[in-house]
C-alpha atoms as a PDB file:
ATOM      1  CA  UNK A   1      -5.366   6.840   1.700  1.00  0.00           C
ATOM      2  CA  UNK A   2      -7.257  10.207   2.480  1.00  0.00           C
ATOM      3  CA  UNK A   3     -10.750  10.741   3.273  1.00  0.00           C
ATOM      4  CA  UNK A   4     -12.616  12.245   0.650  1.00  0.00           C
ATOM      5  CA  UNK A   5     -13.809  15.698   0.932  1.00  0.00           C
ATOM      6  CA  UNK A   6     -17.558  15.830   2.840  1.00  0.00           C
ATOM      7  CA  UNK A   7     -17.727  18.870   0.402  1.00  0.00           C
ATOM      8  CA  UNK A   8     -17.284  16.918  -3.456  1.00  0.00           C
ATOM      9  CA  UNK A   9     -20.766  15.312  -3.470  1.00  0.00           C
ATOM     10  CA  UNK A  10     -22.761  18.573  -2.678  1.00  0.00           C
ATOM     11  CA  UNK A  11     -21.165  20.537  -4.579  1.00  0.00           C
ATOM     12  CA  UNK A  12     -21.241  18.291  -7.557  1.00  0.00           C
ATOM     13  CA  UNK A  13     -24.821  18.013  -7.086  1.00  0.00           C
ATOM     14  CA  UNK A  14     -25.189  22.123  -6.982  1.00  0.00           C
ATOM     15  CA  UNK A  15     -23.081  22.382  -9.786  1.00  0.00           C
ATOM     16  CA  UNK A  16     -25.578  20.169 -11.879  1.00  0.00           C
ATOM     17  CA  UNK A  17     -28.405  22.112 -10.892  1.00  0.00           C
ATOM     18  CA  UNK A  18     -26.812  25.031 -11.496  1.00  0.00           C
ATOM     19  CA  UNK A  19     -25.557  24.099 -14.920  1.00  0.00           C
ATOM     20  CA  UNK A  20     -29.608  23.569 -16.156  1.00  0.00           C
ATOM     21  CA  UNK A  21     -30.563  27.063 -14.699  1.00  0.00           C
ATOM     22  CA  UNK A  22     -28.827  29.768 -16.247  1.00  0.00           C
ATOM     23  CA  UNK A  23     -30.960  32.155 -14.030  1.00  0.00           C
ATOM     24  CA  UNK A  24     -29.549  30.820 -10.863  1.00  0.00           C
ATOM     25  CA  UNK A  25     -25.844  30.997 -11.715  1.00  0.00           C
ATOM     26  CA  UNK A  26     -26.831  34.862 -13.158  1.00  0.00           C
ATOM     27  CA  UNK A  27     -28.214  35.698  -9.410  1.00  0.00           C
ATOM     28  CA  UNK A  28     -24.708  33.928  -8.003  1.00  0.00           C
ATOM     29  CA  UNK A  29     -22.711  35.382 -10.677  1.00  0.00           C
ATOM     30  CA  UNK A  30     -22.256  38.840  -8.975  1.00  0.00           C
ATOM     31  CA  UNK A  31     -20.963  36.980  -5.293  1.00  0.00           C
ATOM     32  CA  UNK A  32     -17.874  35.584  -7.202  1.00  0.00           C
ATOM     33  CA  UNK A  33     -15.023  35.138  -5.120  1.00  0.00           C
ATOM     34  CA  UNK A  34     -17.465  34.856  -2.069  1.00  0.00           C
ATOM     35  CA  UNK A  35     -17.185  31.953   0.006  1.00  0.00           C
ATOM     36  CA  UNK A  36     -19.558  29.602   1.730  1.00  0.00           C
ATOM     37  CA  UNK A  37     -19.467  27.570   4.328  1.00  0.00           C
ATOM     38  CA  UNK A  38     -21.515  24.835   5.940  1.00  0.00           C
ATOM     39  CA  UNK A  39     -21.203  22.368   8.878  1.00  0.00           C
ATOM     40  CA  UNK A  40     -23.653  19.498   8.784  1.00  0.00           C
ATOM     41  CA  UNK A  41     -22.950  17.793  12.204  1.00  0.00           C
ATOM     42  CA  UNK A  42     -19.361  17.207  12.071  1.00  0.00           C
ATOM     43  CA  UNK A  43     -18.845  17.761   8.402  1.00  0.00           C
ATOM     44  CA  UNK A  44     -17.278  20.553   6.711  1.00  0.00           C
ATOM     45  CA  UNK A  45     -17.375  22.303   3.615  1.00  0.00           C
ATOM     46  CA  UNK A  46     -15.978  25.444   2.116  1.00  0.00           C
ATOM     47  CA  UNK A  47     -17.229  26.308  -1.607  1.00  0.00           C
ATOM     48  CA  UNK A  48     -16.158  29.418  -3.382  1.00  0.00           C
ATOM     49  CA  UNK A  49     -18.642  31.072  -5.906  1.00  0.00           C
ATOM     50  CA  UNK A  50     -16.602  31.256  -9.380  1.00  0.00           C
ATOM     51  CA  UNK A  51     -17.121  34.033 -11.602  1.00  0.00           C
ATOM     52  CA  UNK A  52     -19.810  31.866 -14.197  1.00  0.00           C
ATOM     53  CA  UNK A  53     -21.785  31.246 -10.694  1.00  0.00           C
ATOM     54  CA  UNK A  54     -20.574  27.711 -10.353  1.00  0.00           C
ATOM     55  CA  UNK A  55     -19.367  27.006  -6.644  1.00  0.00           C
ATOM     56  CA  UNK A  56     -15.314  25.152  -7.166  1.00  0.00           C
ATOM     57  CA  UNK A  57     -13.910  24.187  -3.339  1.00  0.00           C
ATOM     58  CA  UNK A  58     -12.338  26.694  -1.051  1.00  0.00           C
ATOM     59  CA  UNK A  59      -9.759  25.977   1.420  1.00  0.00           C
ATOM     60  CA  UNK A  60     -10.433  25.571   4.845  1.00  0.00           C
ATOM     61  CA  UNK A  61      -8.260  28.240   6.126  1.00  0.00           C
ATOM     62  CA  UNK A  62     -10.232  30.808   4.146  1.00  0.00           C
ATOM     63  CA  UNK A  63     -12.521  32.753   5.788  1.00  0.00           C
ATOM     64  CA  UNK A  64     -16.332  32.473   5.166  1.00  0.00           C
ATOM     65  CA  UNK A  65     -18.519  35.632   3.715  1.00  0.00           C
ATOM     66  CA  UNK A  66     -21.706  32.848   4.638  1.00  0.00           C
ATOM     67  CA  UNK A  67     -21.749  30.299   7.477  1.00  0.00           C
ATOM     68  CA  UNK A  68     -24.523  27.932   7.353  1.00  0.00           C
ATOM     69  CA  UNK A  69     -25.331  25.394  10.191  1.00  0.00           C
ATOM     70  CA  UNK A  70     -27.286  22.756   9.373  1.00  0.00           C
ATOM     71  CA  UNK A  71     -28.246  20.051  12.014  1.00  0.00           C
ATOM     72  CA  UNK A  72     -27.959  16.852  10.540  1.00  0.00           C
ATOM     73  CA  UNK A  73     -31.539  15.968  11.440  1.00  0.00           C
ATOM     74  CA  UNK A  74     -32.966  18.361   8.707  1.00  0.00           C
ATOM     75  CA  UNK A  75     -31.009  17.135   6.407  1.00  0.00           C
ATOM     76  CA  UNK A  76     -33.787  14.925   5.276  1.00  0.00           C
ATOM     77  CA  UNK A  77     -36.816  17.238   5.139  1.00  0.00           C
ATOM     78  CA  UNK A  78     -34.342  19.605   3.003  1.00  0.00           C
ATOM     79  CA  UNK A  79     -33.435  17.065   0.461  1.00  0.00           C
ATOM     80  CA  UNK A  80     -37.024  16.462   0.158  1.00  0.00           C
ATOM     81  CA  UNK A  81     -38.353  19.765  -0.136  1.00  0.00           C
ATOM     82  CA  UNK A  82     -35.355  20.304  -2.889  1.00  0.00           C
ATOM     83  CA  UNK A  83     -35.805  17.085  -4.689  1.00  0.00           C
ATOM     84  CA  UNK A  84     -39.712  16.398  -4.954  1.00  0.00           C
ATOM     85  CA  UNK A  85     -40.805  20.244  -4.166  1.00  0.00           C
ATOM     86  CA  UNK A  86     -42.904  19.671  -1.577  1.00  0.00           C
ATOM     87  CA  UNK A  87     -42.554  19.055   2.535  1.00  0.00           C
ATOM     88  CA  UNK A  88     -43.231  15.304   3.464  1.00  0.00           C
END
């Protein structure tokens, strides 16, 4: 059995936000076809924005327009600050 994609869960999580703010897939809207990337420790994820300003996975032999490193240590405060909207 495969291990799942690091990527599915965060992206399915961006996807929901995005699908209650039509203003934030409008400002993504016009990067279609762009891809992101972003290592988290030793995880790996590629997202490509789609043309409604959803992000649907990418490949990983496609090449990133954004590459985000994020150490896994701030993973925390970020969740926090995008969750509750506030720093702990």
């Amino acid at each position: 059995m495969p291990w799942p994609d690091p990527g599915e869960v965060p992206r399915y999580l961006a996807n929901r936000l995005l699908g209650e703010h039509d203003w934030a897939r409008a400002k993504l809207a016009p990067f279609s076809l762009r891809v992101i990337a972003v290592d988290v420790g030793p995880l790996h994820a590629r997202w490509t924005v789609a043309e409604d300003g959803t992000l649907a996975p990418a490949t990983a032999d496609t090449a990133a327009d954004l590459q985000l490193a994020i150490s896994p240590l701030s993973v925390p405060a970020l969740v926090t600050v995008g969750v509750l909207g506030f720093v702990a």
